[in-house]
Protein backbone atom coordinates (compact mmCIF):
# COMPACT_ATOMS: atom_id res chain seq x y z
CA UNK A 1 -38.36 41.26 36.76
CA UNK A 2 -37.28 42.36 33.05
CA UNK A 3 -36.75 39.66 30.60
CA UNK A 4 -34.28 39.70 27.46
CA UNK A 5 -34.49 37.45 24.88
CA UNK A 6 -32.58 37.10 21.83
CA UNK A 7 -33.89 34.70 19.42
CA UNK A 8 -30.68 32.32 18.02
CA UNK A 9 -32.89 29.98 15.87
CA UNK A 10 -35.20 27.35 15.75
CA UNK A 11 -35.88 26.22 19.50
CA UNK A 12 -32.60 28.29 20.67
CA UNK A 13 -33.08 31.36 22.77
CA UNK A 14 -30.40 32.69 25.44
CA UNK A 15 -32.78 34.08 28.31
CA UNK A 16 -30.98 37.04 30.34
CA UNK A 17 -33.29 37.14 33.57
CA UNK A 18 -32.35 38.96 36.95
CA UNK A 19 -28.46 38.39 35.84
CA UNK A 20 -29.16 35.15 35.05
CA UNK A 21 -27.52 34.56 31.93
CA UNK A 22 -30.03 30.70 30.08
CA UNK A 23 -29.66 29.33 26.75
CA UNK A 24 -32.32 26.83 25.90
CA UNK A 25 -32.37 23.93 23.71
CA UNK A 26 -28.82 24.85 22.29
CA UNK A 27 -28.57 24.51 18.06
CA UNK A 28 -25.74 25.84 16.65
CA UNK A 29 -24.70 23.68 13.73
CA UNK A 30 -24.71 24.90 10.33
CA UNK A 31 -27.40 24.95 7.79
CA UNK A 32 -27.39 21.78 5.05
CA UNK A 33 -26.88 18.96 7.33
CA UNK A 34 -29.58 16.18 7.53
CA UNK A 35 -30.46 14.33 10.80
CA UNK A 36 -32.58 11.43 11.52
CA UNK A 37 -34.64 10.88 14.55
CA UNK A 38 -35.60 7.06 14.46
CA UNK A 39 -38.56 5.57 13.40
CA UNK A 40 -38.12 7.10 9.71
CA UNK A 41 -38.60 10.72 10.74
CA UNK A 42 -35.88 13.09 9.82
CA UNK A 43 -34.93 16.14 8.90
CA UNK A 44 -32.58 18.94 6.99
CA UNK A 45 -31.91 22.13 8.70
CA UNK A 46 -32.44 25.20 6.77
CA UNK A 47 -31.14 28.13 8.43
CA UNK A 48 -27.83 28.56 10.63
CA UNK A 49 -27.74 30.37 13.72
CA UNK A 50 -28.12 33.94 13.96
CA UNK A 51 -25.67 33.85 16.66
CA UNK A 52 -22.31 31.87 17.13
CA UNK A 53 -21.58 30.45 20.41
CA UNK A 54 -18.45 32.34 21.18
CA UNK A 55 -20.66 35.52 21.07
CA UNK A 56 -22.78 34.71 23.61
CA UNK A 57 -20.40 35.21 26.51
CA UNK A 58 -20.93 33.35 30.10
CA UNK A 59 -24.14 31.07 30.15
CA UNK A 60 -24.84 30.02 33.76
CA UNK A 61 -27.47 27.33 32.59
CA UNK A 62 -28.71 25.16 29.78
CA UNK A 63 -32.40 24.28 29.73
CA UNK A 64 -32.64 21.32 27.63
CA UNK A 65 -36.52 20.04 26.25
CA UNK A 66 -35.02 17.01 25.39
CA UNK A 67 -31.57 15.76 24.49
CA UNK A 68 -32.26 12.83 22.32
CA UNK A 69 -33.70 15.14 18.76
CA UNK A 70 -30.56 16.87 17.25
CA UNK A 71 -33.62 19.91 16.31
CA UNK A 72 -33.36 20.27 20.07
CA UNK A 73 -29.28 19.60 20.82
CA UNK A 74 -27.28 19.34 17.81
CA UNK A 75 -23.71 18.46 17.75
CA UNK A 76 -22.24 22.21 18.00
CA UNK A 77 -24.81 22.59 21.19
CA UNK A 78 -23.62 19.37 23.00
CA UNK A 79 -20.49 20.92 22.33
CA UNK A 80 -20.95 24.09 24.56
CA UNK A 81 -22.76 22.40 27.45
CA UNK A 82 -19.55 21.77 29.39
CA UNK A 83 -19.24 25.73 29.33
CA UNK A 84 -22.08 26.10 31.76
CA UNK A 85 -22.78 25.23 35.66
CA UNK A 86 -25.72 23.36 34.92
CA UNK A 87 -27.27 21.93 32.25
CA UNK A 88 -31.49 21.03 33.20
CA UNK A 89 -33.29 18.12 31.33
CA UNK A 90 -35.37 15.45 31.78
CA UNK A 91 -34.32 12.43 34.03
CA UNK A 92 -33.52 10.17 30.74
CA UNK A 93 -31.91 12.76 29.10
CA UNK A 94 -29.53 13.39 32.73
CA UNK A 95 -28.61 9.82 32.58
CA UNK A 96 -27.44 10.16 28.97
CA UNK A 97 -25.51 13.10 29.39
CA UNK A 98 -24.39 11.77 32.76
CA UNK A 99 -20.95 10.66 31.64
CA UNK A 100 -20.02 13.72 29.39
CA UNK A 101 -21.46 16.31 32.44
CA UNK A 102 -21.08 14.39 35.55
CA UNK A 103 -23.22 16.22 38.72
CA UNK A 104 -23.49 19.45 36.33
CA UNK A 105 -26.41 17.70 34.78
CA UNK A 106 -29.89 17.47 36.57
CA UNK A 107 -32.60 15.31 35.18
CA UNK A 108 -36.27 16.97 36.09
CA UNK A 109 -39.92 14.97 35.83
CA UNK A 110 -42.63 16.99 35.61
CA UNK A 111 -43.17 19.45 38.11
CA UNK A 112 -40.19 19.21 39.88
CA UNK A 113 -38.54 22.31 41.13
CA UNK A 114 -34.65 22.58 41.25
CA UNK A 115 -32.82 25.99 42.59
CA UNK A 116 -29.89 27.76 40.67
CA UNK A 117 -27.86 29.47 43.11
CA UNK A 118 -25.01 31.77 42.44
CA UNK A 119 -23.12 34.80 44.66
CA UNK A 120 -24.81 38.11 43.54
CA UNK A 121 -27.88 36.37 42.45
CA UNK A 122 -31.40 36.25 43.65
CA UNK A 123 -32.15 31.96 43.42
CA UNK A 124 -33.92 31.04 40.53
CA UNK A 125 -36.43 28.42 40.87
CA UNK A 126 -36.80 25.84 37.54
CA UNK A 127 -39.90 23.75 37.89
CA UNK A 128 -40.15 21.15 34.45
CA UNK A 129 -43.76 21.49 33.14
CA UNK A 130 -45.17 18.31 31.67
CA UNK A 131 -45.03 17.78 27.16
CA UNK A 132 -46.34 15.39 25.11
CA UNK A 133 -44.08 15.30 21.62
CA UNK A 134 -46.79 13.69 19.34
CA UNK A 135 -50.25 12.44 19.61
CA UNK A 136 -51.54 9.85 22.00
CA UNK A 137 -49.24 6.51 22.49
CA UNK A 138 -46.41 8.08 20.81
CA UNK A 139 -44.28 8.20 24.40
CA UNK A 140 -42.45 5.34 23.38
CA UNK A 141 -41.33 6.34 19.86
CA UNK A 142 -40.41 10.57 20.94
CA UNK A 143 -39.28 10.14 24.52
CA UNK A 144 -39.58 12.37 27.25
CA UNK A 145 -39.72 16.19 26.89
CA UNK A 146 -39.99 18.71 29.63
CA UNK A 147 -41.17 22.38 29.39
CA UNK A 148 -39.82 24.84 32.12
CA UNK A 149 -41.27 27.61 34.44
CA UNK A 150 -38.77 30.38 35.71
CA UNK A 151 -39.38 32.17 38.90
CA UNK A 152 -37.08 33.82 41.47
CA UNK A 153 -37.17 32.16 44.80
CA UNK A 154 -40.38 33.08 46.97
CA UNK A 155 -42.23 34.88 44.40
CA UNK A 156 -45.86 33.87 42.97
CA UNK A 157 -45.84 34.69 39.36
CA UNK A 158 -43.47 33.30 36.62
CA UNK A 159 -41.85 35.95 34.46
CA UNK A 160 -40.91 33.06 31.77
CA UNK A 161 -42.52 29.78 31.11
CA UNK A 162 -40.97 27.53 27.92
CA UNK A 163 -43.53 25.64 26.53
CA UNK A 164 -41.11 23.12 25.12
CA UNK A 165 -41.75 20.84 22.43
CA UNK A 166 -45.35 19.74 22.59
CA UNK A 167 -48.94 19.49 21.12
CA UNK A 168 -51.45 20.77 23.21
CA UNK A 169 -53.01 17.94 25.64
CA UNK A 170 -54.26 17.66 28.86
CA UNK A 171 -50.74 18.19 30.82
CA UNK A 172 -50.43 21.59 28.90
CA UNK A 173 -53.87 22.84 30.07
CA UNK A 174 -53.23 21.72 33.69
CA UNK A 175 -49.80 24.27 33.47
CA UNK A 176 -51.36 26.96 31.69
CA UNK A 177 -54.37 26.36 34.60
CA UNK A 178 -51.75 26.20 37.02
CA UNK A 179 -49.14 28.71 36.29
CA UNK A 180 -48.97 32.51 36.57
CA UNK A 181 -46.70 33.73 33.55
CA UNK A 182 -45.40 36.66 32.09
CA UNK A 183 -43.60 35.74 29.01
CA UNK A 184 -44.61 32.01 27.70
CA UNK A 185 -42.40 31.38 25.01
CA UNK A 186 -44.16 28.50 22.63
CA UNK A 187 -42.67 25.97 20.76
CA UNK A 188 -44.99 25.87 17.56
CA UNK A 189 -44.20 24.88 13.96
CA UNK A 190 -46.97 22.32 13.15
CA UNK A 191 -44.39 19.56 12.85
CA UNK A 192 -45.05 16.62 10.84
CA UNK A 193 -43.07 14.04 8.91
CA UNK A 194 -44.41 11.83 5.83
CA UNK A 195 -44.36 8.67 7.41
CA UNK A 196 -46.55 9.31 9.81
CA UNK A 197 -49.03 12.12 7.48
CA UNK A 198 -50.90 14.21 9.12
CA UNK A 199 -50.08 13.74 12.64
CA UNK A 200 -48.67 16.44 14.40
CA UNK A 201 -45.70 16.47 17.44
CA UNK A 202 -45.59 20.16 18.12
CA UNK A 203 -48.04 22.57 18.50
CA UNK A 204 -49.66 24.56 15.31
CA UNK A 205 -51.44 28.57 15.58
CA UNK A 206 -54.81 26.85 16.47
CA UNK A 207 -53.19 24.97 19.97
CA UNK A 208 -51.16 28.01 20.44
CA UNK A 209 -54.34 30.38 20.36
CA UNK A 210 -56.14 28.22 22.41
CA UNK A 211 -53.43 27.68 24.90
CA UNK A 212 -52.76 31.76 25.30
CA UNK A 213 -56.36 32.32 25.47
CA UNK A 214 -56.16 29.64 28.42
CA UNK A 215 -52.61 30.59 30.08
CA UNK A 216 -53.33 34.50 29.95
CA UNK A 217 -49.69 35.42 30.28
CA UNK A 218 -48.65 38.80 29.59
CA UNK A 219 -46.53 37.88 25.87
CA UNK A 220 -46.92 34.93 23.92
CA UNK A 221 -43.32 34.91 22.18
CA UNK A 222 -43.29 31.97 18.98
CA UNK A 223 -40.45 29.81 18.73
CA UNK A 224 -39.39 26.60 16.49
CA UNK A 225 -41.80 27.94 13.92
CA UNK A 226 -38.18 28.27 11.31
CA UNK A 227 -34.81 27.17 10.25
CA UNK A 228 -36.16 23.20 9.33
CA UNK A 229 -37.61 21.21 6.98
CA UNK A 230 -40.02 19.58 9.13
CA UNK A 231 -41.60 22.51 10.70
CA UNK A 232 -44.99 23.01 8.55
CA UNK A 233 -45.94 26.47 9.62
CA UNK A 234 -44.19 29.27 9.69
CA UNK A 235 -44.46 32.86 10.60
CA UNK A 236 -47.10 33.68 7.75
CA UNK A 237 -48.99 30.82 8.76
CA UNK A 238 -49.52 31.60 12.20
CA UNK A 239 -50.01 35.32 11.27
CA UNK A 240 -53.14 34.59 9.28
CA UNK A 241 -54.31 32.57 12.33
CA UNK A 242 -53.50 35.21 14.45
CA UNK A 243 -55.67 37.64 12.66
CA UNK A 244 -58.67 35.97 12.99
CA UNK A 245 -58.33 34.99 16.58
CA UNK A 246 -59.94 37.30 19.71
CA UNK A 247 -58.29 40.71 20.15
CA UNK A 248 -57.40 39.49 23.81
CA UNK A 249 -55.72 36.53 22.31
CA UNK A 250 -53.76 38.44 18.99
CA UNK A 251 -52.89 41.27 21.16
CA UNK A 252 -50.26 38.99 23.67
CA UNK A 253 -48.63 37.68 20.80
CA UNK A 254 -44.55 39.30 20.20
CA UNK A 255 -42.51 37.99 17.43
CA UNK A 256 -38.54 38.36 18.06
CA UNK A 257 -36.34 39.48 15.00
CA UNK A 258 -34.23 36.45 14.95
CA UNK A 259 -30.39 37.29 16.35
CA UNK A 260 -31.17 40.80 18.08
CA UNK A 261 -31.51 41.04 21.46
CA UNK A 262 -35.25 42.19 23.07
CA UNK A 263 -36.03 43.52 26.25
CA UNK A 264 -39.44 42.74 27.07
């Protein structure tokens, strides 16, 4: 099954999959503003989105990491999730968005599977793969965050798993041990903030080499690497990773031009 991605920004990617029109993690707000995320972690967004959300026509689904990090679901975003059937996050996040969505909203723990269903379209199965948003203990300062695996109904392999936002930890190695993928798109960008220093709450090129050396998928497509403050490594970064890492590894990797549409 062909994939198209086009890369909006940031964590943002509408997914057009056996007529299945996705948009994950939806960021649409305008570059300047400055958001805080509790705890004294913030951030200012740098870039705007390469795309507008009136040009994206019909979105049948939302996959949401996480709902409570406006990186992840900024005000313009919460804005256009009424405009699709369902909208996919974790349980917490479902029972926050609950009263705006009502039953479009389904909340997803790790490695549950829920079914989109629509005339004309083969089922798509959505199974949430487990993330840890920080180092260890940090669950009760970032929350819950769920990953997702796409698959049509009855098939074995997944043409798209999103990583979400994550370091690399045990839960990540049991998917990527797990999980027959395609096209993994990973959420990298080294993320730190000064109050905490070095510690990291998304993956950097080192996790993300490891992980694709692990997962095997057929890409490796980087997102959240641009567009904020508080993502420490960008493109460049991971591209002088990339070039000393194992042929098998460098040669999976696919970078999107940010705002055109890619079949893969």
């Amino acid at each position: 099954m062909g994939v198209r991605l086009t890369h909006v920004g940031g964590p943002t990617v509408l997914i057009e999959l056996g007529g299945w029109r996705l948009l994950t993690d939806p960021t649409f707000d305008p570059a300047g503003g400055r958001y805080r995320f509790g705890f004294g972690t913030g951030s200012e967004k740098l870039a705007g989105p390469a795309v507008l959300p009136e040009d994206l026509g019909e979105i049948d689904a939302v996959l949401v990491s996480h709902d409570h990090h406006e990186d992840n679901l900024d005000a313009a975003g919460r804005d256009l999730l009424p405009t699709a059937d369902a909208v996919l996050t974790t349980t917490a996040g479902a029972k926050r968005l609950h009263d705006y969505l009502g039953a479009a909203v389904r909340g997803l723990e790790p490695w549950q599977t829920t079914v989109l269903e629509a005339e004309g379209k083969t089922p798509l199965e959505v199974t949430a793969t487990p993330c840890r948003h920080g180092p260890p203990l940090s669950h009760p300062l970032v929350g819950d965050v769920v990953g997702f695996a796409l698959r049509p109904a009855g098939e074995e392999r997944y043409p798209l798993w999103i990583s979400g936002d994550t370091v690399l930890y045990d839960g990540v190695r049991a998917a990527a041990a797990r999980l027959e993928v395609d096209v993994a798109l990973l959420h990298l960008g080294g993320v730190r903030f000064p109050i905490s220093g070095p510690l990291r709450y998304t993956m950097n090129a080192a996790e993300a080499i490891e992980l694709t050396g692990a997962l095997e998928p057929r890409l490796a497509v980087p997102i959240h690497y641009e567009g904020w403050k508080h993502f420490r490594q960008g493109r460049d970064a991971v591209e002088l990773a990339l070039a000393a890492a194992p042929a098998t590894v460098r040669d999976r990797f696919r970078w999107l031009e940010i705002g055109k549409m890619t079949e893969l």
